[in-house]
N, C-alpha and C. Protein backbone atom coordinates (compact mmCIF):
# COMPACT_ATOMS: atom_id res chain seq x y z
N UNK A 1 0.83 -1.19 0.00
CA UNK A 1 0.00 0.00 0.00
C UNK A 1 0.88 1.25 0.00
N UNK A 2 0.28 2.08 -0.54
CA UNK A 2 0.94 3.55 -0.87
C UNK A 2 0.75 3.97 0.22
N UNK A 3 2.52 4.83 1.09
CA UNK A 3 2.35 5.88 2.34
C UNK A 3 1.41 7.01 1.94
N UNK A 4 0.76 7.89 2.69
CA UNK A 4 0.71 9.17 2.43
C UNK A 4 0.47 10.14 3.40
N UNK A 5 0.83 11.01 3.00
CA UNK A 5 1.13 12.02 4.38
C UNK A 5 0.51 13.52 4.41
N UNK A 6 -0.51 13.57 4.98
CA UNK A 6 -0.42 15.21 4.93
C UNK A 6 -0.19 15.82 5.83
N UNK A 7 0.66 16.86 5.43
CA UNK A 7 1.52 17.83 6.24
C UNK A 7 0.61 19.77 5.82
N UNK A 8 0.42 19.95 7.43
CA UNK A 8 -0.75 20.99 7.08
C UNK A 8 -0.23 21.68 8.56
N UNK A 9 -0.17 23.35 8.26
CA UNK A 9 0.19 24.02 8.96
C UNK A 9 -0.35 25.19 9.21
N UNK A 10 -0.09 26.70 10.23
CA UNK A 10 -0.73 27.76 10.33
C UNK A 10 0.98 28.38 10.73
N UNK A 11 0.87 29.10 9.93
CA UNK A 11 2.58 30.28 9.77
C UNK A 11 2.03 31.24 9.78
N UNK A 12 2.84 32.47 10.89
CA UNK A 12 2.13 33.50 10.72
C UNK A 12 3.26 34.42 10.10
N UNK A 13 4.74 33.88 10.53
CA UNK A 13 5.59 34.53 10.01
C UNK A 13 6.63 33.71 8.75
N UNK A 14 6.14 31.98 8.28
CA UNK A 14 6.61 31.93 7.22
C UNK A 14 7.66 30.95 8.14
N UNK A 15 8.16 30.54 9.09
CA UNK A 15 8.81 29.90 9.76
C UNK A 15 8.70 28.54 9.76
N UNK A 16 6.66 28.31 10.34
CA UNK A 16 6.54 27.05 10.28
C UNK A 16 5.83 26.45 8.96
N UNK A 17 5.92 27.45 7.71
CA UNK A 17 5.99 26.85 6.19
C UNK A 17 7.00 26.36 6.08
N UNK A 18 8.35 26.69 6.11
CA UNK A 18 9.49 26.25 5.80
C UNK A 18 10.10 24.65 6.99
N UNK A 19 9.84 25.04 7.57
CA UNK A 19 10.16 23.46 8.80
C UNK A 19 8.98 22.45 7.72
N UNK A 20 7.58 22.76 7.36
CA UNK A 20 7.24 21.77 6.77
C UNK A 20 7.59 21.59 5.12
N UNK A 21 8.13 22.62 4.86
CA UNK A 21 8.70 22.12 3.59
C UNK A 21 9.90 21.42 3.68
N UNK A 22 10.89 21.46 4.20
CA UNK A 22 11.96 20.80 4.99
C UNK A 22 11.23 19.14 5.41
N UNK A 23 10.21 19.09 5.70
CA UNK A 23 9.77 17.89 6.12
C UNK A 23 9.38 17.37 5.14
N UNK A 24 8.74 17.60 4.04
CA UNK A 24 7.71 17.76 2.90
C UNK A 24 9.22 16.98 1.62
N UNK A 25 10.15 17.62 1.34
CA UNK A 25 11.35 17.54 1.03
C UNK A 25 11.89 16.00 1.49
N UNK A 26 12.25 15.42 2.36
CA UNK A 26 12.61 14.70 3.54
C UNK A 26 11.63 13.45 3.04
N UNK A 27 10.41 13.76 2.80
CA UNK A 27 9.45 12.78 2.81
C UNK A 27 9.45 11.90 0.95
N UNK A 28 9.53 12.98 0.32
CA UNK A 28 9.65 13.13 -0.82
C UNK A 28 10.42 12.22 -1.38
N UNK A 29 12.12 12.43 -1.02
CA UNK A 29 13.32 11.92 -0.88
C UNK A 29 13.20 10.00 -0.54
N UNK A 30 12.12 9.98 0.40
CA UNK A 30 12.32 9.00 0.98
C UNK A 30 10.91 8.23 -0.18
N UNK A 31 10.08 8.61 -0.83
CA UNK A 31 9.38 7.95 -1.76
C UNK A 31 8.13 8.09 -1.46
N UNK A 32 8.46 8.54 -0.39
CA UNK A 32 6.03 9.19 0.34
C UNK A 32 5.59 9.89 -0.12
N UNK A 33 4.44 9.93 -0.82
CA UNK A 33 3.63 10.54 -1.35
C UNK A 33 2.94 11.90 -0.20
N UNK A 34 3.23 12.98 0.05
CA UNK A 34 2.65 13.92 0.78
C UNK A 34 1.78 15.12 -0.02
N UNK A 35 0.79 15.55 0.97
CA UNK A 35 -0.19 16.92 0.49
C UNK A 35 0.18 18.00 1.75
N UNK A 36 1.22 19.30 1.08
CA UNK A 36 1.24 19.87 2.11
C UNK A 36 0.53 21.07 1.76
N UNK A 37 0.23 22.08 2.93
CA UNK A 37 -1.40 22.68 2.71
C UNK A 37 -1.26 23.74 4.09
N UNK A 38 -1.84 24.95 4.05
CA UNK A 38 -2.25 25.78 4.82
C UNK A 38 -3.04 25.03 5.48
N UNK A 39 -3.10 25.04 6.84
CA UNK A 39 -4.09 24.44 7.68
C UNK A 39 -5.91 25.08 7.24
N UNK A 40 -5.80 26.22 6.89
CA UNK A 40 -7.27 26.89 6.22
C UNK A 40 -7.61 26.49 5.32
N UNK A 41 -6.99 26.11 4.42
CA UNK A 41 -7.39 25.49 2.88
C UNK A 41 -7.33 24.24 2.72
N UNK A 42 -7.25 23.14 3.88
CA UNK A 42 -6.48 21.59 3.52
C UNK A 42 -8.12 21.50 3.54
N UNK A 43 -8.77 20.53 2.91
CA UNK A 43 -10.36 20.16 2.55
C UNK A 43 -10.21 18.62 2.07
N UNK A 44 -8.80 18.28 2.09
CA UNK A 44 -8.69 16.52 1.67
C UNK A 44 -9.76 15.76 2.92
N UNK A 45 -9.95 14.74 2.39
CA UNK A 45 -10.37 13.54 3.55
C UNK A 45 -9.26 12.75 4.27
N UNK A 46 -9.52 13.02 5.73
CA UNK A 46 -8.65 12.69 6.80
C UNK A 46 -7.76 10.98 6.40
N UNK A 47 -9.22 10.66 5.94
CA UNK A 47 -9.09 9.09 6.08
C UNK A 47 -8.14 8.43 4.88
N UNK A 48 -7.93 9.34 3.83
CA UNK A 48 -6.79 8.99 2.63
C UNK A 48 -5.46 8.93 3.25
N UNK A 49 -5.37 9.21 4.04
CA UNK A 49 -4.03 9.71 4.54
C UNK A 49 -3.33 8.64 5.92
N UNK A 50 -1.78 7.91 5.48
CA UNK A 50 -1.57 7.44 6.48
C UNK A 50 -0.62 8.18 8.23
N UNK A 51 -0.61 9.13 7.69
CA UNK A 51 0.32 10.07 9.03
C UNK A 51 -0.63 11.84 8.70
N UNK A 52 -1.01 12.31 9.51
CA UNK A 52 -1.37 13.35 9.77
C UNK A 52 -0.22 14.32 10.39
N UNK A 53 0.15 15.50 9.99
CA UNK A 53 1.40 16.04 10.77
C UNK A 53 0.62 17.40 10.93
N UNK A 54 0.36 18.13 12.03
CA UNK A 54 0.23 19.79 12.33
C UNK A 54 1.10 20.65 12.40
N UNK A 55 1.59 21.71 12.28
CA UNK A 55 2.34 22.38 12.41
C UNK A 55 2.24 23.70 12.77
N UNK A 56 2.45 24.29 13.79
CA UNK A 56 1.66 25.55 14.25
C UNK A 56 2.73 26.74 14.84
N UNK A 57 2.85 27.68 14.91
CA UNK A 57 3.44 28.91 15.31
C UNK A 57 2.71 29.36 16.40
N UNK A 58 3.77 30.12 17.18
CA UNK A 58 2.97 30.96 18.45
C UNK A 58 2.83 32.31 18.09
N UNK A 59 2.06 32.93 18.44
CA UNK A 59 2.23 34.34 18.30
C UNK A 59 1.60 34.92 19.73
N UNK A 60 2.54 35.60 20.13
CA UNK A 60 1.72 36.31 21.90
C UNK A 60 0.71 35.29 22.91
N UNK A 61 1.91 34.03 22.76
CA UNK A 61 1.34 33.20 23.60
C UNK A 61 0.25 31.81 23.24
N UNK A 62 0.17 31.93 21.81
CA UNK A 62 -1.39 30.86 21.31
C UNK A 62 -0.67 30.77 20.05
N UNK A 63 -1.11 29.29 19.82
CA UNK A 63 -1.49 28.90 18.28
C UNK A 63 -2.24 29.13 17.69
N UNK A 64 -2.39 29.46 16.72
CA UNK A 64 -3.42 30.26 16.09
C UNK A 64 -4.80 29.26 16.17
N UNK A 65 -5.70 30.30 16.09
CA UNK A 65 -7.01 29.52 16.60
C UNK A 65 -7.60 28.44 15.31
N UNK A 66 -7.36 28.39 14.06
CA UNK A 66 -7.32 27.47 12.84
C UNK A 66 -6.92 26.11 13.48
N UNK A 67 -5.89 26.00 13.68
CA UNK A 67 -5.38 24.85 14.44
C UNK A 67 -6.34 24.28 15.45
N UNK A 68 -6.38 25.21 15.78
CA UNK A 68 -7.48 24.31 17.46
C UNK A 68 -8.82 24.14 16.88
N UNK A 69 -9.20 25.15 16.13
CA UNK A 69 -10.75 24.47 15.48
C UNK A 69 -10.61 23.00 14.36
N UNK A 70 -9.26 22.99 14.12
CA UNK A 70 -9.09 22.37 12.72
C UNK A 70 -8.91 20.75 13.30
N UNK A 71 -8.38 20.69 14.98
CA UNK A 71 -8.40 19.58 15.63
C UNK A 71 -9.68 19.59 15.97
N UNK A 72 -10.81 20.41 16.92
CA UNK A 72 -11.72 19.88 17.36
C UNK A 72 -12.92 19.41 16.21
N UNK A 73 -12.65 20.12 15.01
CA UNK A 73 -13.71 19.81 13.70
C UNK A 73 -13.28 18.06 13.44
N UNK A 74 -12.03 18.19 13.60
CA UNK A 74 -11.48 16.32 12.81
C UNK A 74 -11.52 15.30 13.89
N UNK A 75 -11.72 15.40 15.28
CA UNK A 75 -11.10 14.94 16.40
C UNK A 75 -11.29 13.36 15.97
N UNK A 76 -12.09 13.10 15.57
CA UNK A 76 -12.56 11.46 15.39
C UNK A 76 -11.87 10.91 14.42
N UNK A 77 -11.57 11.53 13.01
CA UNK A 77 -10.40 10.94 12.03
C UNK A 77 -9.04 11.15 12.49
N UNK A 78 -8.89 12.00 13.58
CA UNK A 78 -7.32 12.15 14.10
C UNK A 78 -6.94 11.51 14.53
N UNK A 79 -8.21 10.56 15.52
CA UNK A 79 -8.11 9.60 16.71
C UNK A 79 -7.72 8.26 15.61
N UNK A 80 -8.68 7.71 14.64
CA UNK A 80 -8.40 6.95 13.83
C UNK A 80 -6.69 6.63 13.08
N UNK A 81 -6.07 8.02 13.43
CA UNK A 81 -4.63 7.61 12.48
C UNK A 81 -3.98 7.66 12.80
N UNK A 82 -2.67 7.98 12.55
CA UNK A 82 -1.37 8.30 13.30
C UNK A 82 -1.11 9.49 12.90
N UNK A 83 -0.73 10.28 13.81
CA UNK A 83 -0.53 12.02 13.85
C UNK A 83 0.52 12.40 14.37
N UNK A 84 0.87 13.75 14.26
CA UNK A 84 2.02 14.15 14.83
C UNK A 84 1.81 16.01 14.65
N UNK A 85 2.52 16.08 15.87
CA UNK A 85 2.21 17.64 16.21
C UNK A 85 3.67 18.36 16.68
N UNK A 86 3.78 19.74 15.85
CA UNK A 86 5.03 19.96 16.63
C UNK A 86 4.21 21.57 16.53
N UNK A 87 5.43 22.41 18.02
CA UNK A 87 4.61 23.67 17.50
C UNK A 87 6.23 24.55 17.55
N UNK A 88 5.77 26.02 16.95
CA UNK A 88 7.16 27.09 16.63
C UNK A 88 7.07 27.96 17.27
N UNK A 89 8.27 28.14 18.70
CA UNK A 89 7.94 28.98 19.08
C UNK A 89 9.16 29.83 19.56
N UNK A 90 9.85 31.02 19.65
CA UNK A 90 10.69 31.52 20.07
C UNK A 90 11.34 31.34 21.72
N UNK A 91 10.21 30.61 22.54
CA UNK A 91 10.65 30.19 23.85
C UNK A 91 11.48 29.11 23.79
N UNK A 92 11.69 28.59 22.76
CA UNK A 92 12.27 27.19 22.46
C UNK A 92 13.67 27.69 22.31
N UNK A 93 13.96 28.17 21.91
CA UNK A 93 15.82 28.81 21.83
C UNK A 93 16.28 28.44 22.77
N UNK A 94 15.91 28.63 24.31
CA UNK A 94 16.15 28.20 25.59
C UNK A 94 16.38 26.90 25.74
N UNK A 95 17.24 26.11 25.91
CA UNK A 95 17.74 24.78 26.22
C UNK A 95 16.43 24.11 26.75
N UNK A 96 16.19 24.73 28.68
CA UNK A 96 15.51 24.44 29.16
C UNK A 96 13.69 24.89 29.22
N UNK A 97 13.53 24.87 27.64
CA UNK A 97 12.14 25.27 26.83
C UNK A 97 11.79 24.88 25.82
N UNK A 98 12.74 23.54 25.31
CA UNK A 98 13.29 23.21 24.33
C UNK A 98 12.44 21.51 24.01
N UNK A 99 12.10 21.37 24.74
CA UNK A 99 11.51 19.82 24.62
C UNK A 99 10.06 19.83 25.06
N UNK A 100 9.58 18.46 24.51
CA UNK A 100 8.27 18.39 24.71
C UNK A 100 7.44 18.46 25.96
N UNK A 101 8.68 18.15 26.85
CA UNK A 101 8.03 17.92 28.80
C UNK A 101 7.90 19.45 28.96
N UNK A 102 8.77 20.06 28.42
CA UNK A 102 9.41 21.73 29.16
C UNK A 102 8.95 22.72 28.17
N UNK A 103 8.52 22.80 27.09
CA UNK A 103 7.62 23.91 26.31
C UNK A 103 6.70 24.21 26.95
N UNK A 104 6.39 26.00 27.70
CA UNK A 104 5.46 25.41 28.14
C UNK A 104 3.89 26.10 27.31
N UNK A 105 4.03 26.25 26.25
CA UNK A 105 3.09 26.30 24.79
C UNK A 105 2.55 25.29 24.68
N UNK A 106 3.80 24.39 24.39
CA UNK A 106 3.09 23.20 24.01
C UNK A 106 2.11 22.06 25.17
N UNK A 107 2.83 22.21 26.23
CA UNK A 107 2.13 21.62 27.22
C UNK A 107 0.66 22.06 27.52
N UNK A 108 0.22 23.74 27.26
CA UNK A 108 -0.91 24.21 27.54
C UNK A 108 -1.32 24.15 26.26
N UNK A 109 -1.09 23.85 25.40
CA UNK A 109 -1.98 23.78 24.03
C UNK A 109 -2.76 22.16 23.87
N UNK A 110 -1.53 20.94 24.19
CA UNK A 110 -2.62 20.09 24.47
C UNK A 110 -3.15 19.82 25.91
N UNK A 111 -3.00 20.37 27.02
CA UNK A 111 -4.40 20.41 27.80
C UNK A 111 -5.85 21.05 27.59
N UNK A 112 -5.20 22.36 26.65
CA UNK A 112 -6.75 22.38 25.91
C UNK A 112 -7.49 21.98 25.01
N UNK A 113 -6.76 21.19 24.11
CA UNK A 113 -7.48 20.92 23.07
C UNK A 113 -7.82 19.54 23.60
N UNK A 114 -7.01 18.75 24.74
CA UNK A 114 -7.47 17.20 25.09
C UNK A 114 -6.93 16.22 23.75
N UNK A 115 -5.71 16.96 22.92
CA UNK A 115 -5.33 15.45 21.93
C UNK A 115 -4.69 15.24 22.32
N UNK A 116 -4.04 13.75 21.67
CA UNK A 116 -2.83 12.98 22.13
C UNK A 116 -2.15 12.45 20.63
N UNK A 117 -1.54 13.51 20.29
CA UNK A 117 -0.89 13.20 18.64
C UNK A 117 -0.08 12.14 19.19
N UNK A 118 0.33 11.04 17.93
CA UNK A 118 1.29 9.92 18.39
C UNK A 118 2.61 10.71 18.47
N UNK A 119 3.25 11.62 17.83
CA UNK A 119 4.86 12.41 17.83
C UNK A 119 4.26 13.90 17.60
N UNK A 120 5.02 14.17 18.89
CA UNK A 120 5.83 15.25 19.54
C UNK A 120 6.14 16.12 19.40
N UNK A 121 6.91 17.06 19.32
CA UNK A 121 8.19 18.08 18.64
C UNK A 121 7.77 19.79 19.04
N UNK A 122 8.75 20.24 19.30
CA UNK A 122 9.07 21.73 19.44
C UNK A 122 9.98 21.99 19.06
N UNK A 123 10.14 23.37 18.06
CA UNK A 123 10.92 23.70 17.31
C UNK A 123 11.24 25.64 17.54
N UNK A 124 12.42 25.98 17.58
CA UNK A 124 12.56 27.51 18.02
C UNK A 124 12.37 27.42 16.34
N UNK A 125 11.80 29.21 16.81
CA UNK A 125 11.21 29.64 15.08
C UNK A 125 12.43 30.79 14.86
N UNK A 126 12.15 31.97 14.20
CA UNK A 126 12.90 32.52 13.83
C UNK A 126 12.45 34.16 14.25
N UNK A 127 13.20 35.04 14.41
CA UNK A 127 13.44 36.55 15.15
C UNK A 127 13.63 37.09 14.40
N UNK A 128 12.88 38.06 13.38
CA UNK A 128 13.14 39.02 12.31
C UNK A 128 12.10 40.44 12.61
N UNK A 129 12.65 41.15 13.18
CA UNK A 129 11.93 42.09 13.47
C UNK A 129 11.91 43.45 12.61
N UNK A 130 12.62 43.08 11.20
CA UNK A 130 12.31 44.23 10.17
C UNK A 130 11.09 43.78 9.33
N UNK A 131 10.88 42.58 9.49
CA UNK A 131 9.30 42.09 9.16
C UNK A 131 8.05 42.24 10.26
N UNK A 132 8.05 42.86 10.81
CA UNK A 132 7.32 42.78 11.88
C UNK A 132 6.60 44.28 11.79
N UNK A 133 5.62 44.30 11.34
CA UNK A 133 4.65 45.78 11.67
C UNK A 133 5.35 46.45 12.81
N UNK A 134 5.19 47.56 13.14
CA UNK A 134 5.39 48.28 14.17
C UNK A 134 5.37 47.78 15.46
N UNK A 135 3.68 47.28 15.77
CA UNK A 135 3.22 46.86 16.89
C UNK A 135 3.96 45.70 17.26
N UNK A 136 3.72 45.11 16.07
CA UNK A 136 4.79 43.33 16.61
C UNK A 136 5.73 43.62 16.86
N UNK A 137 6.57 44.55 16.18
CA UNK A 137 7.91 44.78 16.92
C UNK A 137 8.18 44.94 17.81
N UNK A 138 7.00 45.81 18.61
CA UNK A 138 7.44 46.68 20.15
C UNK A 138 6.65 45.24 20.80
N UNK A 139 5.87 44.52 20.75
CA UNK A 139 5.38 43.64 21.52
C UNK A 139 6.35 42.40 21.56
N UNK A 140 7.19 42.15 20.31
CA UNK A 140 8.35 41.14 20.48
C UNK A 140 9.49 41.50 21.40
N UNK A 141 9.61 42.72 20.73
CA UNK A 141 10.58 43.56 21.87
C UNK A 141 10.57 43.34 23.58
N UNK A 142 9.16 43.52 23.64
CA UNK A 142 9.26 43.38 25.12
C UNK A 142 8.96 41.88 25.65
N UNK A 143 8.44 41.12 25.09
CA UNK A 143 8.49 39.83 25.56
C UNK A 143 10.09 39.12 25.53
N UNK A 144 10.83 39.66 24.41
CA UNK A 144 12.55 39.67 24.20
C UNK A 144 13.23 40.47 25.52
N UNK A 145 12.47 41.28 25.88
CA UNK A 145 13.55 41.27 26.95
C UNK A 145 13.02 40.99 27.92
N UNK A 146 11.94 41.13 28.27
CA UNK A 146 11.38 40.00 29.73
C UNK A 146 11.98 38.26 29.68
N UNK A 147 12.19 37.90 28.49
CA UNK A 147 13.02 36.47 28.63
C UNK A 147 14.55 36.80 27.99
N UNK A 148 15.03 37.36 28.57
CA UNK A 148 16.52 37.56 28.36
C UNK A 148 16.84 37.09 26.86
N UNK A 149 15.93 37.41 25.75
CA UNK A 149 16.23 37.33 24.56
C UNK A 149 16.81 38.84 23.83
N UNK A 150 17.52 38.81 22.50
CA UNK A 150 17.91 40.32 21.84
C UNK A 150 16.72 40.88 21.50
N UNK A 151 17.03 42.23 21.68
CA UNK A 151 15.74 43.43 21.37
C UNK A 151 16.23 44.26 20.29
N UNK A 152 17.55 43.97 19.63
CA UNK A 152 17.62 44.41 18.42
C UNK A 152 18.95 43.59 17.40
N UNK A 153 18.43 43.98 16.25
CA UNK A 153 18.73 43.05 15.58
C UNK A 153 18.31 43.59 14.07
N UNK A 154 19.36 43.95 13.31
CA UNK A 154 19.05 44.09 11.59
C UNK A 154 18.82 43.28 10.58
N UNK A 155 19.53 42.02 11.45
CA UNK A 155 18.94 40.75 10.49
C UNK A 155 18.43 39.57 11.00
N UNK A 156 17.54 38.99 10.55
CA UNK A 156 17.12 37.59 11.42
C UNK A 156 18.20 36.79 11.70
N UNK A 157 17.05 35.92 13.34
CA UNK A 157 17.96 35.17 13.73
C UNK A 157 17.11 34.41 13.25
N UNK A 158 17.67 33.19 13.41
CA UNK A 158 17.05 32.27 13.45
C UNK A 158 17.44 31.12 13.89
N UNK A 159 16.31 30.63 15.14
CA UNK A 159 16.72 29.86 16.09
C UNK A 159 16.58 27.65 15.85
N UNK A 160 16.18 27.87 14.60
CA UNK A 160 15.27 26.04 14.40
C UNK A 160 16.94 25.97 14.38
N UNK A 161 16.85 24.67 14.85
CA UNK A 161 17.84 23.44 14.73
C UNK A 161 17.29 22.72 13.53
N UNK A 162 17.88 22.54 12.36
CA UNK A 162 17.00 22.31 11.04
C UNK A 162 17.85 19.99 11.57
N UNK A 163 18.71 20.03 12.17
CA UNK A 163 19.09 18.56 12.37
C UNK A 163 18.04 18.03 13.12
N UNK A 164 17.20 18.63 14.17
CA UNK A 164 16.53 18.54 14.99
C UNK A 164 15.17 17.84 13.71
N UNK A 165 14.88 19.10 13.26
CA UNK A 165 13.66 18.62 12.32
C UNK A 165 14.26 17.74 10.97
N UNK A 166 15.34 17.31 10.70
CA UNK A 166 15.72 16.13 9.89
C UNK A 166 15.77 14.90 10.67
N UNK A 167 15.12 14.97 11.94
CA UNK A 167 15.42 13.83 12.64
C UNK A 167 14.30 13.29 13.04
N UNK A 168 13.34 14.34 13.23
CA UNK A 168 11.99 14.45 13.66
C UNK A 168 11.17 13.60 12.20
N UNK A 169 11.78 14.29 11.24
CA UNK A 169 11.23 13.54 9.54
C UNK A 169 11.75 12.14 9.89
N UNK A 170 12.85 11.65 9.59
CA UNK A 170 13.08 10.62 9.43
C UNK A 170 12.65 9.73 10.68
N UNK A 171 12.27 9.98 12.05
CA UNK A 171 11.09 9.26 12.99
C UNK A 171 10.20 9.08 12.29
N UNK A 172 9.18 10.18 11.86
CA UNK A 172 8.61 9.48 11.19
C UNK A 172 8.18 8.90 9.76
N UNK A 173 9.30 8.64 8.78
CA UNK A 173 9.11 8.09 7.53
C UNK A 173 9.32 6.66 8.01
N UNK A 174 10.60 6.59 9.13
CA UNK A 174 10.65 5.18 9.68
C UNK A 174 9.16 4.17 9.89
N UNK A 175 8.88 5.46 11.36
CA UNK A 175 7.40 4.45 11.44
C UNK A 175 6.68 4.38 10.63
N UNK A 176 6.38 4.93 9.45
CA UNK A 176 5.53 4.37 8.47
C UNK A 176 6.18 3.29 7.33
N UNK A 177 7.28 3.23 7.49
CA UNK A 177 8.07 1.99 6.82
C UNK A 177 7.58 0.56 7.55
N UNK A 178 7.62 0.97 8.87
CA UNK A 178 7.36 -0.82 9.34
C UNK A 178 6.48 -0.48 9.95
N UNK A 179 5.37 0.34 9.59
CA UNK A 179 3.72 -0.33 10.09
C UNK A 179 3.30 -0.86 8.34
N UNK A 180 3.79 -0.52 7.50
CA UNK A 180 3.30 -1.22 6.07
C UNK A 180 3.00 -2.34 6.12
């Protein structure tokens, strides 16, 4: 039977498009058939699909609310498959903010939504604050320096460990190799 994968996300700054194209790439390479997709526009049927992957960004604390409606609309075909959730967030740069026990985004994102994706993942996103409207700037700004992060900066940083998410892919192209 043919793998297939859809990989479906909510980017607000273009960060967590690229981690899933990086994954999307990865999958490709390895011979899986994937549909990757704005989390707003994905309209495929859950049930074609053997791995479900989310991919979500923080912005001022939340994943964007697409995501959380986009789990509670599917909850019953999610439950049916194998899934995987990672989210992007600038708290993650931090060693000790960096994993799935210790994000603590990710930890309050699934106590509210109540899922239990089969894999994991947190990923630091990226710090570009000449893209950033005004307001985002001064609001990154100050959440940057309330967590001992830089408050200025002419060119992006950018914090993903891209080995991190080549590792995270190949978990799971594996497990869908030997559940075939």
């Amino acid at each position: 039977m043919e793998q297939k994968i859809a990989i479906v996300y909510a980017s607000v700054d273009g960060q967590t498009k690229k981690i899933c194209e990086k994954l999307n790439t990865l999958f490709k390479a390895h011979k899986i058939k994937t549909k990757l997709c704005p989390i707003a526009m994905f309209k495929e049927d859950l049930s074609e699909f053997n791995l479900i992957i989310i991919g979500a960004s923080i912005r001022y604390g939340k994943h964007h609310k697409n995501v959380t409606e986009f789990i509670q609309n599917n909850s019953k075909s999610l439950n049916k498959t194998t899934t995987a959730f990672f989210s992007v967030n600038l708290v993650a740069r931090k060693e000790n903010k960096n994993s799935i026990d210790t994000n603590p985004y990710l930890i309050k994102f699934l106590k509210t939504t109540h899922w239990k994706p089969d894999f994991l993942e947190v990923f630091a996103g990226k710090l570009d604050y000449k893209s950033y409207t005004f307001l985002d700037r001064l609001m990154i700004k100050l959440i940057m320096k309330l967590t001992d992060g830089p408050t200025k900066s002419d060119v992006p940083i950018e914090y993903t460990d891209w080995e991190k998410v080549t590792n995270f892919g190949l978990k799971l192209s594996t497990h869908l190799k030997t559940s075939e």
